[in-house]
PDB file of N, CA and C in Angstrom:
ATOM      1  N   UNK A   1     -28.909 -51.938   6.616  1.00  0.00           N
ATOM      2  CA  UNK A   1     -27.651 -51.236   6.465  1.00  0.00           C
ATOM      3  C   UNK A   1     -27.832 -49.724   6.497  1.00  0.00           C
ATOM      4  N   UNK A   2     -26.587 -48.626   6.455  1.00  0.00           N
ATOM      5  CA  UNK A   2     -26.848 -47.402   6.345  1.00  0.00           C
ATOM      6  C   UNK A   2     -27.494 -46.496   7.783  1.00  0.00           C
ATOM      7  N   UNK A   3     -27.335 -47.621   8.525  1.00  0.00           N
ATOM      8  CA  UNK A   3     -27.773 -47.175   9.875  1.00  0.00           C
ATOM      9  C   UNK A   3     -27.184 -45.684  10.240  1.00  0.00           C
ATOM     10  N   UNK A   4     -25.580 -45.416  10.247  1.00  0.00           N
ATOM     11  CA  UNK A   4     -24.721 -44.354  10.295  1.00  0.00           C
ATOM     12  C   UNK A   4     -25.192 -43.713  11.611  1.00  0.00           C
ATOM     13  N   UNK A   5     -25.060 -44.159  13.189  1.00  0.00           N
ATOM     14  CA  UNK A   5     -25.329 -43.778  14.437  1.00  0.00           C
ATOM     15  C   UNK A   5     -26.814 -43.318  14.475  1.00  0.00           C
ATOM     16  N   UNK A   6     -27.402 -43.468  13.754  1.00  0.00           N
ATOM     17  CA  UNK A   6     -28.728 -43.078  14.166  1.00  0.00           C
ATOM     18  C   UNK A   6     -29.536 -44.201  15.439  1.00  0.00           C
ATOM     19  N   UNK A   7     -29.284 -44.540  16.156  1.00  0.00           N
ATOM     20  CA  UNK A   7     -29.493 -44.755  17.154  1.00  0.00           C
ATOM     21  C   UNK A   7     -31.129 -45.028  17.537  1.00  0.00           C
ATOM     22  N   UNK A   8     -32.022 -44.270  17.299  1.00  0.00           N
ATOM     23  CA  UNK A   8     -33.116 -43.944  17.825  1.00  0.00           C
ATOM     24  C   UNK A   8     -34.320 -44.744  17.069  1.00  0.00           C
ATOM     25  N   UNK A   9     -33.446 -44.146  15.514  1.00  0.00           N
ATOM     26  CA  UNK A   9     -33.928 -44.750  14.555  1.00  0.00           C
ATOM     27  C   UNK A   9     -34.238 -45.986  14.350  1.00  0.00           C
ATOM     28  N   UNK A  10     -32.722 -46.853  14.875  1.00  0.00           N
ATOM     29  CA  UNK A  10     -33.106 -47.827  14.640  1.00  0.00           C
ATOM     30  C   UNK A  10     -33.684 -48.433  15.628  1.00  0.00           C
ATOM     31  N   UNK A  11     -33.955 -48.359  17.202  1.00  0.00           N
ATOM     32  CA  UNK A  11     -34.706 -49.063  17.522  1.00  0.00           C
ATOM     33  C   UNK A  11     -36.078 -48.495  17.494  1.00  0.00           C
ATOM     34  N   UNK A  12     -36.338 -47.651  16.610  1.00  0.00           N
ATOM     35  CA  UNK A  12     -37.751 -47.443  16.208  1.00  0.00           C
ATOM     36  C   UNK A  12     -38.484 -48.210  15.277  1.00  0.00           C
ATOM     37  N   UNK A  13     -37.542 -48.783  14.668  1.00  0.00           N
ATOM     38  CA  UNK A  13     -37.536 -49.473  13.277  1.00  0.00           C
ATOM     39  C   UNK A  13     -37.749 -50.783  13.692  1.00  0.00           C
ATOM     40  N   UNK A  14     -36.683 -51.016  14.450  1.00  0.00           N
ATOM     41  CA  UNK A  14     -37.151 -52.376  15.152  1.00  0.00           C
ATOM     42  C   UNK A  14     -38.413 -53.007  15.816  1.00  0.00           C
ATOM     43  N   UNK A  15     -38.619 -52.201  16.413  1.00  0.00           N
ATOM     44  CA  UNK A  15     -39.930 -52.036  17.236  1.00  0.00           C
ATOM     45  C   UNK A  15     -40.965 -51.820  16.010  1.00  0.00           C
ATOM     46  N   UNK A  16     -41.043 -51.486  15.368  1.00  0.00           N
ATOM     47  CA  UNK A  16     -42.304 -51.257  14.392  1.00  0.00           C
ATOM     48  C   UNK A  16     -42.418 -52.463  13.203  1.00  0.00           C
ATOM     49  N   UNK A  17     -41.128 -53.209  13.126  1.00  0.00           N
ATOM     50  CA  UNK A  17     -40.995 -54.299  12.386  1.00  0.00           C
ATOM     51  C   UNK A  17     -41.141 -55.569  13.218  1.00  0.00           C
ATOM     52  N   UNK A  18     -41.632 -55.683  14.477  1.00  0.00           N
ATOM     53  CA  UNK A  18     -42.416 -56.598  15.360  1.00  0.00           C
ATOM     54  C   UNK A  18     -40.879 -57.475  15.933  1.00  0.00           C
ATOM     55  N   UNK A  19     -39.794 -56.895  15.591  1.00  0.00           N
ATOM     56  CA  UNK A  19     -38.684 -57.781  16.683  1.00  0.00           C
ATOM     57  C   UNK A  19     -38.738 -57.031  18.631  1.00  0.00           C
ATOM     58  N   UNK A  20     -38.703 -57.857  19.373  1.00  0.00           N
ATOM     59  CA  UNK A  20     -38.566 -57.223  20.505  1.00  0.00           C
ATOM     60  C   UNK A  20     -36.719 -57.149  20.947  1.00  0.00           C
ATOM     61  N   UNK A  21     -36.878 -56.532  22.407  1.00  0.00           N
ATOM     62  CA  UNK A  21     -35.823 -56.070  22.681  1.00  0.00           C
ATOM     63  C   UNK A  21     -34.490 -56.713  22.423  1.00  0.00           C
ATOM     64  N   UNK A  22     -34.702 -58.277  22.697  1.00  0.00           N
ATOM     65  CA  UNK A  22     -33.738 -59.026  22.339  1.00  0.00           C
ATOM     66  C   UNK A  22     -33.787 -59.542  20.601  1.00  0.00           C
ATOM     67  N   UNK A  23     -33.986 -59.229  19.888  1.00  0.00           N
ATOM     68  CA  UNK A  23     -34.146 -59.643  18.480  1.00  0.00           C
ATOM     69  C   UNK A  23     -35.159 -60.261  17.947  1.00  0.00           C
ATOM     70  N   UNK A  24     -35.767 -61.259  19.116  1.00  0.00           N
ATOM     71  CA  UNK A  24     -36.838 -62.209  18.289  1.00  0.00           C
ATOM     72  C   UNK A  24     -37.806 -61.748  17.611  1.00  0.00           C
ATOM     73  N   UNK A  25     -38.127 -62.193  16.782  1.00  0.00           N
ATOM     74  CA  UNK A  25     -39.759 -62.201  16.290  1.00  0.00           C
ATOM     75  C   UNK A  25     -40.867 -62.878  16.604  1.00  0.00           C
ATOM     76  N   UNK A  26     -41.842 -62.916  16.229  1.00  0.00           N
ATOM     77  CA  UNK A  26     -42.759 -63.716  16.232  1.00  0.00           C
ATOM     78  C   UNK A  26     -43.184 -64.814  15.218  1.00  0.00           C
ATOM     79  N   UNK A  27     -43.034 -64.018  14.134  1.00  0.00           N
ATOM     80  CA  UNK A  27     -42.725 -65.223  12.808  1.00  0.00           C
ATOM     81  C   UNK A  27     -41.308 -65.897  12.612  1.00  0.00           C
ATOM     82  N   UNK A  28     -40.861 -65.632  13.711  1.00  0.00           N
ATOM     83  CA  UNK A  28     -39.074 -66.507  13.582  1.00  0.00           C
ATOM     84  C   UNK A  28     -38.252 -65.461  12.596  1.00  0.00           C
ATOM     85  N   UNK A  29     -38.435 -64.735  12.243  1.00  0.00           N
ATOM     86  CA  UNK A  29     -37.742 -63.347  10.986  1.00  0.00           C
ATOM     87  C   UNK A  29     -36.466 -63.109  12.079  1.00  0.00           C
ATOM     88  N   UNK A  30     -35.400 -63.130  11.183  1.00  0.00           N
ATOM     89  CA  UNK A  30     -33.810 -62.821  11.734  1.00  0.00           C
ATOM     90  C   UNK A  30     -33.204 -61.508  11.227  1.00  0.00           C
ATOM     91  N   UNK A  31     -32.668 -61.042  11.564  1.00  0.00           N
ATOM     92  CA  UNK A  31     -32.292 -59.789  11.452  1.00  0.00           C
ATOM     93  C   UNK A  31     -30.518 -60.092  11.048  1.00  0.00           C
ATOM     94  N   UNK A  32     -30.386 -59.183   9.973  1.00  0.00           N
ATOM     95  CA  UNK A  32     -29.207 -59.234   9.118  1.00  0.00           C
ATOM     96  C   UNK A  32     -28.679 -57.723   8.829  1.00  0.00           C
ATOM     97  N   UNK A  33     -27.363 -57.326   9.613  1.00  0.00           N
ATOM     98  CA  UNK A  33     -27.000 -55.899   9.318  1.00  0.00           C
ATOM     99  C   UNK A  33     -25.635 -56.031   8.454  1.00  0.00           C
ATOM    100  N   UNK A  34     -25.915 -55.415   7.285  1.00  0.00           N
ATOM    101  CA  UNK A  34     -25.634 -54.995   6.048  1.00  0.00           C
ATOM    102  C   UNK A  34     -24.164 -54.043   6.122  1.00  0.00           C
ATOM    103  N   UNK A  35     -23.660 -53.526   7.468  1.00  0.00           N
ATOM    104  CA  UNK A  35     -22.809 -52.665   7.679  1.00  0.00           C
ATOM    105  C   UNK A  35     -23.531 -51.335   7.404  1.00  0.00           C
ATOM    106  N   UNK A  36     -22.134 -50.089   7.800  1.00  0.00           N
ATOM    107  CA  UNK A  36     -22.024 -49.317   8.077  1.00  0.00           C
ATOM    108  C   UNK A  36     -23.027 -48.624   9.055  1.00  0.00           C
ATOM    109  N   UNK A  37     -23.091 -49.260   9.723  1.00  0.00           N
ATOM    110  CA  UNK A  37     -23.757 -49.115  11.581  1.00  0.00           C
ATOM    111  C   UNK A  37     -23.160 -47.583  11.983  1.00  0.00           C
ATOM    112  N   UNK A  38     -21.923 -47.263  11.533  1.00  0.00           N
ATOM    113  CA  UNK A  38     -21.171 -46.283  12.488  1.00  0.00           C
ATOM    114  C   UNK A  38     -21.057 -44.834  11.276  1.00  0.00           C
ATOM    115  N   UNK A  39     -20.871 -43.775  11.913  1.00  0.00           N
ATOM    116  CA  UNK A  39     -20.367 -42.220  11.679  1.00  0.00           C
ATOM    117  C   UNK A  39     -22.161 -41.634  11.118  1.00  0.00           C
ATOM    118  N   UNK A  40     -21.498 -40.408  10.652  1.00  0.00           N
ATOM    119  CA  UNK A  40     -22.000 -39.330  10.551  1.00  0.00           C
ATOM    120  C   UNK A  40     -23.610 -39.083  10.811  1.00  0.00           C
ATOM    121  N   UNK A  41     -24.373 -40.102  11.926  1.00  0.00           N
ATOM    122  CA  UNK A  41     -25.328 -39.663  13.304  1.00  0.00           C
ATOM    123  C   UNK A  41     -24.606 -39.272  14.660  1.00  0.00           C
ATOM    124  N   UNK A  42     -26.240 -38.806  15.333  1.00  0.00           N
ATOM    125  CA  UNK A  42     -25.644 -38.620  16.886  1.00  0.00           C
ATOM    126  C   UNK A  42     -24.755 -39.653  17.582  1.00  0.00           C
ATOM    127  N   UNK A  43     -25.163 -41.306  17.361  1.00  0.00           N
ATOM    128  CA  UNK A  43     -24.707 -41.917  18.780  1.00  0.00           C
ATOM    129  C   UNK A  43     -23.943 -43.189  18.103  1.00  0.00           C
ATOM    130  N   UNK A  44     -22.874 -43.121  17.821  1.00  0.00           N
ATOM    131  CA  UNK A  44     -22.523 -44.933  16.937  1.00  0.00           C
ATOM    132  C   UNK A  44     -22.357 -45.836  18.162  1.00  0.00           C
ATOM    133  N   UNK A  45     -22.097 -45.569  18.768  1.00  0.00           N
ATOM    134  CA  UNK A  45     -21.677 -46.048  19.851  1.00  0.00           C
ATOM    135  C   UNK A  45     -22.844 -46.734  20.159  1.00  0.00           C
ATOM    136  N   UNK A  46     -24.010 -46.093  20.399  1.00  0.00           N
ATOM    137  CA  UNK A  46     -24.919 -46.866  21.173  1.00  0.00           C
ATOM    138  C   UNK A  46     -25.624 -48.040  19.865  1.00  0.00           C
ATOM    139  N   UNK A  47     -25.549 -47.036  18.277  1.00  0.00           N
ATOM    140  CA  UNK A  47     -25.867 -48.672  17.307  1.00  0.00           C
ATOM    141  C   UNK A  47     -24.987 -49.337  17.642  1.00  0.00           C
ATOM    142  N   UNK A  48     -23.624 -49.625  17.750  1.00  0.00           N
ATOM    143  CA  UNK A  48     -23.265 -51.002  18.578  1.00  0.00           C
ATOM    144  C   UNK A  48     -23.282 -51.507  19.575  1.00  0.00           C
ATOM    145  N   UNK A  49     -23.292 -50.674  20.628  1.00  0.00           N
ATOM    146  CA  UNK A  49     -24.066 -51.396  21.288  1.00  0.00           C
ATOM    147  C   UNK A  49     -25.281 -52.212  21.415  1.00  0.00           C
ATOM    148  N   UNK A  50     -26.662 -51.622  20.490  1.00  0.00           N
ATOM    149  CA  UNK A  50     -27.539 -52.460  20.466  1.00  0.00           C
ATOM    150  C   UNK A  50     -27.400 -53.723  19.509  1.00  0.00           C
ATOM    151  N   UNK A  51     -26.250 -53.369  18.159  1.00  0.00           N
ATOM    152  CA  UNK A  51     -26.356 -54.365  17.859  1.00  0.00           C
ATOM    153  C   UNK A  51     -25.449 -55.580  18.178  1.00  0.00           C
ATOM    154  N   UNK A  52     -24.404 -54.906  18.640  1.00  0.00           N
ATOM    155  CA  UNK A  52     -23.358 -56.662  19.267  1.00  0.00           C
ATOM    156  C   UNK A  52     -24.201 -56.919  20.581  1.00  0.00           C
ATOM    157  N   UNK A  53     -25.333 -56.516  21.198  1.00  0.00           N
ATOM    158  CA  UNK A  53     -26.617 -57.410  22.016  1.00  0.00           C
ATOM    159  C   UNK A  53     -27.128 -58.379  21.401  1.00  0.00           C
ATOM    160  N   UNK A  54     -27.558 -57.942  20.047  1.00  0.00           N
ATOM    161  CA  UNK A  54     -28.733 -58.536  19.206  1.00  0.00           C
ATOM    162  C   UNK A  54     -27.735 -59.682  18.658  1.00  0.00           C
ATOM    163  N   UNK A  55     -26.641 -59.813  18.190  1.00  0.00           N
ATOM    164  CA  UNK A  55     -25.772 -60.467  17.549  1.00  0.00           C
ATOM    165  C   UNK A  55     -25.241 -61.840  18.913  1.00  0.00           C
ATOM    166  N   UNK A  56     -25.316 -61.183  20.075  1.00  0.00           N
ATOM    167  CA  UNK A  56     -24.683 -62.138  20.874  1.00  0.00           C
ATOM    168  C   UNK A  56     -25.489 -62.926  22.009  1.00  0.00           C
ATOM    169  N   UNK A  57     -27.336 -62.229  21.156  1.00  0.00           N
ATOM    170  CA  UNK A  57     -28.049 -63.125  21.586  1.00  0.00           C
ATOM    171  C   UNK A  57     -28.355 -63.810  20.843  1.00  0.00           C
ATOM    172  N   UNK A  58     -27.840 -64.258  19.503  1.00  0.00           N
ATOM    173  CA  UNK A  58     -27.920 -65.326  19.101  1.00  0.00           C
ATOM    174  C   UNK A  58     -29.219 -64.963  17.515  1.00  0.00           C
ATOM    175  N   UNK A  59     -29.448 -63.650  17.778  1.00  0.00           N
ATOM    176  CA  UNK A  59     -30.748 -63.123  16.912  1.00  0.00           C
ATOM    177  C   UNK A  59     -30.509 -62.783  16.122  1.00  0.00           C
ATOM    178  N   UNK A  60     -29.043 -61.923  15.576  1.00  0.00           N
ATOM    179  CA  UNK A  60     -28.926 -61.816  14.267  1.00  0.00           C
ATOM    180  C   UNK A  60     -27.466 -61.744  14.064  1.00  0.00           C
ATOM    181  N   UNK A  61     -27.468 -61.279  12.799  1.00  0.00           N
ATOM    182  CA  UNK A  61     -25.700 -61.517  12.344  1.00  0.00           C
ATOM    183  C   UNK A  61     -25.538 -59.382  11.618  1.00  0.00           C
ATOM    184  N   UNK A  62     -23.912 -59.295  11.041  1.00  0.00           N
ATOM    185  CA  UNK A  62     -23.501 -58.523  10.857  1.00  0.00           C
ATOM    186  C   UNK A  62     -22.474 -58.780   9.855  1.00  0.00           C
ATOM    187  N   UNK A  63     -22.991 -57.960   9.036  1.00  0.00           N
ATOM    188  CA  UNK A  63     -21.583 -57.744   8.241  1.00  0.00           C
ATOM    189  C   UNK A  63     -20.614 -56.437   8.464  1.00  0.00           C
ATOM    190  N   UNK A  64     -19.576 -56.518   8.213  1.00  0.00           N
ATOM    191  CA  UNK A  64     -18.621 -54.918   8.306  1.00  0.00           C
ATOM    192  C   UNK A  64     -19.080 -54.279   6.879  1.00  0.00           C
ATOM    193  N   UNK A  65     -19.017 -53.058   7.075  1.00  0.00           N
ATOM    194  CA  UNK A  65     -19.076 -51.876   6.105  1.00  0.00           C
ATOM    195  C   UNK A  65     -18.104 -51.146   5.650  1.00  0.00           C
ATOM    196  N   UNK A  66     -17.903 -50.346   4.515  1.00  0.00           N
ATOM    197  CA  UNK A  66     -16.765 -49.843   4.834  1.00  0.00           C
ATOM    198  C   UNK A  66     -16.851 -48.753   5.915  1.00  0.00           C
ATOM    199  N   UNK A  67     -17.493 -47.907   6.631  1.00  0.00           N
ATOM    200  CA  UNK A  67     -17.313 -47.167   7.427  1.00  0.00           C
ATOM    201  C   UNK A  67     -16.558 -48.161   8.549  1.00  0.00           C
ATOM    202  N   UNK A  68     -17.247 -49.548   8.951  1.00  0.00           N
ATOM    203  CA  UNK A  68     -16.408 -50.169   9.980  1.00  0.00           C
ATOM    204  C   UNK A  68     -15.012 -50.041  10.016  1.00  0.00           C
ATOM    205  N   UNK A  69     -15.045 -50.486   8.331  1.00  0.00           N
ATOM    206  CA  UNK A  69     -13.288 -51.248   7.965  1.00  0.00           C
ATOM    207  C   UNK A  69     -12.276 -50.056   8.322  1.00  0.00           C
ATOM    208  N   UNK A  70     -13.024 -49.028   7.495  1.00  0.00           N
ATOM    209  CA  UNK A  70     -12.392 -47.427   8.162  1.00  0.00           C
ATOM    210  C   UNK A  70     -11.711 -47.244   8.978  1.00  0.00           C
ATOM    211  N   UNK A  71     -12.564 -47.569  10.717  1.00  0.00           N
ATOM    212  CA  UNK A  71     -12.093 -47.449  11.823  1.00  0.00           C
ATOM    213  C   UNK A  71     -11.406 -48.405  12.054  1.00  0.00           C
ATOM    214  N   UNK A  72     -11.748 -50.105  11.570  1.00  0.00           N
ATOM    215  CA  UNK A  72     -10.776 -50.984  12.145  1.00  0.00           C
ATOM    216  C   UNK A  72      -9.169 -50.500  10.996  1.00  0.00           C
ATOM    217  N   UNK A  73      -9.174 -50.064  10.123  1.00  0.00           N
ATOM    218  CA  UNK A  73      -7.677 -49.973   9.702  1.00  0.00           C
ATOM    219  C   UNK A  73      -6.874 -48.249  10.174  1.00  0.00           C
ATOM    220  N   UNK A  74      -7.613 -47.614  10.663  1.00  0.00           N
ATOM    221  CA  UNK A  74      -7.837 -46.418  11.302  1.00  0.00           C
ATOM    222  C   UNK A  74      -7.035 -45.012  10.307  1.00  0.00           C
ATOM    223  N   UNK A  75      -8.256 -45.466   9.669  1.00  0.00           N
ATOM    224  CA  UNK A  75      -8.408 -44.283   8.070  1.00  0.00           C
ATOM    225  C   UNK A  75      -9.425 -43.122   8.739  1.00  0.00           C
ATOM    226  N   UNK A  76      -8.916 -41.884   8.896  1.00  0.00           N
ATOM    227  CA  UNK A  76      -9.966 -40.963   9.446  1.00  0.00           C
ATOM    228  C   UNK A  76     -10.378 -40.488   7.990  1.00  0.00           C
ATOM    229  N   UNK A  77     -11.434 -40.438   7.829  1.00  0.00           N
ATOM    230  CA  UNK A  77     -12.606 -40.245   7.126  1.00  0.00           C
ATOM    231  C   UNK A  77     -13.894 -39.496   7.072  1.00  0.00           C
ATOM    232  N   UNK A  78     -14.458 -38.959   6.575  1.00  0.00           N
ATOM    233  CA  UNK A  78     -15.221 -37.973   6.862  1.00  0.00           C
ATOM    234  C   UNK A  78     -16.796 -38.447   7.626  1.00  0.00           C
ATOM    235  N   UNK A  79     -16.964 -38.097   9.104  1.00  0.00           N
ATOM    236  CA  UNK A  79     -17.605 -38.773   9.751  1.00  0.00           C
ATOM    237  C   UNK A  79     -17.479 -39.554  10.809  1.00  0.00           C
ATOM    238  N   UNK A  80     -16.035 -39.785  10.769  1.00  0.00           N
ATOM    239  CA  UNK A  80     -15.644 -40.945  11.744  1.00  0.00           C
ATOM    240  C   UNK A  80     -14.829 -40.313  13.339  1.00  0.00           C
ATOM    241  N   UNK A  81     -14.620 -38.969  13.044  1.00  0.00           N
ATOM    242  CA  UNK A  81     -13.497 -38.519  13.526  1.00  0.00           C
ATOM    243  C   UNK A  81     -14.164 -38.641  15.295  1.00  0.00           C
ATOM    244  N   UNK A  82     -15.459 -39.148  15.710  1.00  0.00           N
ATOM    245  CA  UNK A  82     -16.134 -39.074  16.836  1.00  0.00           C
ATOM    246  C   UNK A  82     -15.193 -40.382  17.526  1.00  0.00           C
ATOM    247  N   UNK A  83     -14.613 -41.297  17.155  1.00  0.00           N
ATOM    248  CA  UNK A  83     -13.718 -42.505  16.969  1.00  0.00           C
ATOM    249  C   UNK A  83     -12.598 -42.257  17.957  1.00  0.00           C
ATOM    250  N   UNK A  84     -11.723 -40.711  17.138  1.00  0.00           N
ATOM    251  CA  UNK A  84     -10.684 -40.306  17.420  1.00  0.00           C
ATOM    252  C   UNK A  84     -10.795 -38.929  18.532  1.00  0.00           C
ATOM    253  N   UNK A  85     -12.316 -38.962  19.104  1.00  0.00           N
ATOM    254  CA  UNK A  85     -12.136 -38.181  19.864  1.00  0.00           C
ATOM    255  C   UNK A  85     -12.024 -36.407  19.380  1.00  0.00           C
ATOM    256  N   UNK A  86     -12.715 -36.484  18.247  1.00  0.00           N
ATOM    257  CA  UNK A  86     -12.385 -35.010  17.512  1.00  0.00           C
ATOM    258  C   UNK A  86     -14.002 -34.532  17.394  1.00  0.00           C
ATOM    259  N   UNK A  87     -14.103 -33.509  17.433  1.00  0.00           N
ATOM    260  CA  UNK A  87     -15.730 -32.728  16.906  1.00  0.00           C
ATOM    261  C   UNK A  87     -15.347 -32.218  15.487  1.00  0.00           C
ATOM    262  N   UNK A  88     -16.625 -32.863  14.806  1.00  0.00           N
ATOM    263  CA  UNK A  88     -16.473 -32.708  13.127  1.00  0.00           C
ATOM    264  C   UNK A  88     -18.023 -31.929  12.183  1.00  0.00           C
ATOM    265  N   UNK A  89     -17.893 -31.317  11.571  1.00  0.00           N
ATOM    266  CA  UNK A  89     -18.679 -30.921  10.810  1.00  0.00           C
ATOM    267  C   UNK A  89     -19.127 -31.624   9.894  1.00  0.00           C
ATOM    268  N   UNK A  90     -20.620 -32.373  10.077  1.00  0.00           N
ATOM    269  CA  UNK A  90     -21.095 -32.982   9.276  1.00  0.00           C
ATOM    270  C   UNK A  90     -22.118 -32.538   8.094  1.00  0.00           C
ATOM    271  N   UNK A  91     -22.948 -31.707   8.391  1.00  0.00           N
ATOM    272  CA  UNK A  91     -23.079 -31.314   7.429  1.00  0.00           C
ATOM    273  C   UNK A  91     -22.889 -30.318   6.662  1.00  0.00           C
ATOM    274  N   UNK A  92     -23.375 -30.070   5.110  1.00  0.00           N
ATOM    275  CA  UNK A  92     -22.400 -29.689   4.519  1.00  0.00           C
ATOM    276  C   UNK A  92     -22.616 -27.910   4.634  1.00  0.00           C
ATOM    277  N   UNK A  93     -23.818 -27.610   5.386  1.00  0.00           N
ATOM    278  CA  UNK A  93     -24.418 -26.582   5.501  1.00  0.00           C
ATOM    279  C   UNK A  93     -23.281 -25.501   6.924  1.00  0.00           C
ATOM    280  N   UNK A  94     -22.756 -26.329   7.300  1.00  0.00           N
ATOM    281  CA  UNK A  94     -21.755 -26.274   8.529  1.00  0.00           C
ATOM    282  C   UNK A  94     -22.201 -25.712   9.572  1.00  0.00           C
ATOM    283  N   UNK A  95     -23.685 -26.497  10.084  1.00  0.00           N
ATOM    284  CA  UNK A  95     -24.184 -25.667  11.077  1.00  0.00           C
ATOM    285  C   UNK A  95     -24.265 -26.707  12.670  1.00  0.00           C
ATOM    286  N   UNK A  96     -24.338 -28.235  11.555  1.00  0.00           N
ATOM    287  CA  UNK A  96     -24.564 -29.435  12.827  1.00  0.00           C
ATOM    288  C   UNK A  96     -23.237 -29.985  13.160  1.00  0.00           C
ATOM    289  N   UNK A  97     -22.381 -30.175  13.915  1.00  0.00           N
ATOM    290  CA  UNK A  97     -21.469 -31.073  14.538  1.00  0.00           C
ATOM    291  C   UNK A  97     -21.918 -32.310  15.135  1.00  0.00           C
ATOM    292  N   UNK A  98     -20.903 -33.072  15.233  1.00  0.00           N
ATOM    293  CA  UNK A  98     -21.111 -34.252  16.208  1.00  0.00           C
ATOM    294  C   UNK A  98     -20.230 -34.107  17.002  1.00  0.00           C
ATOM    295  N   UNK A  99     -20.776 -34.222  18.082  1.00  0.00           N
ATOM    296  CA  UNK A  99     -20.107 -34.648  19.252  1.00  0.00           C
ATOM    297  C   UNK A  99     -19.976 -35.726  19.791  1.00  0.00           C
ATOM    298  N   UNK A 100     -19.839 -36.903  19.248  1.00  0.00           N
ATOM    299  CA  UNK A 100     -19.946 -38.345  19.636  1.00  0.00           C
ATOM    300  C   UNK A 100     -18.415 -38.886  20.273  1.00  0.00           C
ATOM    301  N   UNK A 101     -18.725 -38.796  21.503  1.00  0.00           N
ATOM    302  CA  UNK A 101     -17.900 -39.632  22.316  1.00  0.00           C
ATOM    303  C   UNK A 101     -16.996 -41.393  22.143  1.00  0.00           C
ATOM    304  N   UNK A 102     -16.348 -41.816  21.760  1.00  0.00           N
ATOM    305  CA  UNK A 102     -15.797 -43.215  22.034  1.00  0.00           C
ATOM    306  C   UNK A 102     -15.650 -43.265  23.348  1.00  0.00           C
ATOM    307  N   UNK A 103     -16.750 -43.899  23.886  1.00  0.00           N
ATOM    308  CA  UNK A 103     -16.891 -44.435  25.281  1.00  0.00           C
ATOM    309  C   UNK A 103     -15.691 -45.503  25.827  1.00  0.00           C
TER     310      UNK A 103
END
């Protein structure tokens, strides 16, 4: 869980925890996401993308987060606004933006 668009991260994580591209393991180990996959990283977009792959190959499951529920009831929220197509100041230092696209 706590992924929050980091993207890179997580398939670094993946890869170092012995699942390959499509989810499997080698010891049969399943992969379980905890929510909030989405906002305040570079790319949410692409954590779902990798993970409704991993989910619809059959390799792991997902729960919603509240950051999901956020966007599915479409509560703008701090972080999310990449959703709605807005550039937002994430941190609190106000120096990094996101620019994250809804593809």
């Amino acid at each position: 869980g706590d992924i929050h668009g980091e993207a890179g991260a997580l398939t670094t994580l993946l890869d170092r925890l012995g699942y390959d591209g499509f989810g499997r393991h080698a010891d049969g180990r399943r992969l379980v996401f905890v929510g909030d996959l989405v906002d305040r990283g570079p790319n949410s977009v692409a954590v779902c993308d990798v993970v409704r792959g991993l989910v619809e190959s059959g390799n792991a499951q997902m729960v919603l987060g509240n950051h999901e529920l956020n966007l599915l009831l479409g509560k703008h929220k701090h972080g999310n606004h990449w959703f709605y197509g807005e550039t937002e100041v994430i941190r609190k230092d106000q120096k990094q933006k996101s620019y994250q696209v809804l593809a």
